[in-house]
Structure formats: structure tokens, C-alpha cells
Protein backbone atom coordinates (compact mmCIF):
# COMPACT_ATOMS: atom_id res chain seq x y z
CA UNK A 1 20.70 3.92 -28.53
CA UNK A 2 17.06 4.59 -27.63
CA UNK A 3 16.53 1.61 -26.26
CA UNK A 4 18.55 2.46 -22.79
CA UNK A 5 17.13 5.46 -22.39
CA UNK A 6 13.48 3.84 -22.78
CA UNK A 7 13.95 1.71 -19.85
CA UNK A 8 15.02 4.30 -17.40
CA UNK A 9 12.47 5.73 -17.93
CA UNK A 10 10.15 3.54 -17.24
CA UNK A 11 11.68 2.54 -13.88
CA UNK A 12 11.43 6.23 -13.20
CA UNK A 13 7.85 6.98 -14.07
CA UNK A 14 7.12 3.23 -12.06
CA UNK A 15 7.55 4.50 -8.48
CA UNK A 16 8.34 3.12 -5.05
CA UNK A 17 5.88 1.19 -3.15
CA UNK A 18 6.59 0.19 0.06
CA UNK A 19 3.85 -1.84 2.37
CA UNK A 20 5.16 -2.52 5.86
CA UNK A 21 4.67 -5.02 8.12
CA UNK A 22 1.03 -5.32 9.91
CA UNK A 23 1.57 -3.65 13.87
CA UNK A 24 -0.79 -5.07 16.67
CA UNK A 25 -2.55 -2.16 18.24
CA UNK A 26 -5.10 -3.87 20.12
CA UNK A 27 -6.26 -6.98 20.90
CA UNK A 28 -6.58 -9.03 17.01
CA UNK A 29 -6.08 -5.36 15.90
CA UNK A 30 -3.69 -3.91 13.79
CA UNK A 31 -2.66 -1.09 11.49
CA UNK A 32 -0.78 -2.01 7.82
CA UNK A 33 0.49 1.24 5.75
CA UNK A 34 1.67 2.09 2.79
CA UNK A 35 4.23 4.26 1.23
CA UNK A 36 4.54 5.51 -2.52
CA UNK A 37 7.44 7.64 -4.27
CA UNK A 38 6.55 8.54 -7.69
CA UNK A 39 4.56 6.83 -10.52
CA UNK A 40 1.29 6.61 -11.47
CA UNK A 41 -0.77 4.36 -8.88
CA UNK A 42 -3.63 5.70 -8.09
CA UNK A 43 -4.97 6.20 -4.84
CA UNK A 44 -7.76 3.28 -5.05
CA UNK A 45 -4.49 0.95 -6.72
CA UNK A 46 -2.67 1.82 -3.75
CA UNK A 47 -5.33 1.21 -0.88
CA UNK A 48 -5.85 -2.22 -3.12
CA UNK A 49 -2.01 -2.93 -2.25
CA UNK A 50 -2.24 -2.02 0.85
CA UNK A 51 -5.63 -3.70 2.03
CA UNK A 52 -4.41 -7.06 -0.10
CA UNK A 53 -1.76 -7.14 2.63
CA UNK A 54 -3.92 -6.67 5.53
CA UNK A 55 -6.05 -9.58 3.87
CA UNK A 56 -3.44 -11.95 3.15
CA UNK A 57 -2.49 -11.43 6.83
CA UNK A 58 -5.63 -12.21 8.22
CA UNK A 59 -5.83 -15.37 6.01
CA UNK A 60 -2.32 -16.96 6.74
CA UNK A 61 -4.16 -16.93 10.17
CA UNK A 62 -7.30 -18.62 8.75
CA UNK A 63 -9.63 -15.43 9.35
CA UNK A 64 -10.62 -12.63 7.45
CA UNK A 65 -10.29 -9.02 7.48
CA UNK A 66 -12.16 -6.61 9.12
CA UNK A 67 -11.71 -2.94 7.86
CA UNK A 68 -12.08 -0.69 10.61
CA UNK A 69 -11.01 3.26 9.45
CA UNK A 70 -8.92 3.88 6.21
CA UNK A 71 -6.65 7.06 5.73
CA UNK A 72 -4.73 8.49 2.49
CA UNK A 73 -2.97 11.53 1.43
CA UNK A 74 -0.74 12.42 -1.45
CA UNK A 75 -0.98 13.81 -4.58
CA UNK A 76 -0.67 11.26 -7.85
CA UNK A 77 3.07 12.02 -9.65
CA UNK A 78 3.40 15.25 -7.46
CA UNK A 79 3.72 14.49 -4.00
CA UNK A 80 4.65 11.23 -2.18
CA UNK A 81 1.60 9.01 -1.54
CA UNK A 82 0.80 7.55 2.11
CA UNK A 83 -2.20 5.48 3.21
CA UNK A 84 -3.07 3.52 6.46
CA UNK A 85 -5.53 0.89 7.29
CA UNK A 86 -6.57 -0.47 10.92
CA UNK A 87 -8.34 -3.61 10.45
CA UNK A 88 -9.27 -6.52 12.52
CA UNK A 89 -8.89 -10.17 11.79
CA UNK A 90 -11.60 -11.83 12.93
């Protein structure tokens, strides 16, 4: 009987994480984000996620990443947790 009740809630102390799609804003330019709902990422996990992305973006295009400004807010399992990157692949 325990068992069911175990597993929800883990699913509901793991969170949402969403990372969208990277969006050109300038010329080899763009701007990744990053969108969490619960759990308990941290916000150097999530800027991991998110700059992974931007990374993995950059390399499918044999280049590498170029940080250019970072951005976060949110609070850690109280409010939902945002971050931003604009990076360069160069």
C-alpha cells in the first residue's frame, strides 16, 4: 500500500523542466531559456541544463559556445524557477 503513494511522491517533489528551443537574435546569436515548476534543482543544476543545450547547439553546428550574459530568478521549491542565456556560437 505504501508503495503507490511513494512514487507520487517522488514525481511530485521531481519538478518540471522545460528548455526551449535556441532563438536567433542576432547574427550567430541566440538566446536558450529555461523553465522549472517544482523540485529541488538548484539554480547552478538548472543553468547546467540550460547552458548544456546552448552547447550541444553550437556543436551539432561544429562550433562552440560563447556565453555572452546569463539571467535567473526563482526561488528553490517555493517559487517557479526561470533562467536565460544569450550565447554565441562561434
Amino acid at each position: 500500500m505504501r508503495k503507490p503513494f511513494a512514487i507520487a511522491a517522488i514525481i511530485s517533489l521531481s519538478g518540471c523542466v522545460t528548455v526551449t528551443a535556441p532563438v536567433s537574435v542576432g547574427k550567430d546569436t541566440y538566446m536558450i531559456g529555461l523553465g522549472a515548476h517544482g523540485g529541488f534543482s538548484s539554480d547552478a543544476e538548472l543553468m547546467a541544463k540550460t547552458l548544456k543545450a546552448a552547447g550541444d547547439f553550437c556543436a551539432a553546428q561544429n562550433k562552440h559556445i560563447e556565453v555572452q550574459s546569463t539571467s535567473a530568478k526563482g526561488v528553490q521549491m517555493w517559487t517557479p524557477q526561470s533562467n536565460e542565456v544569450i550565447f554565441k556560437c562561434v
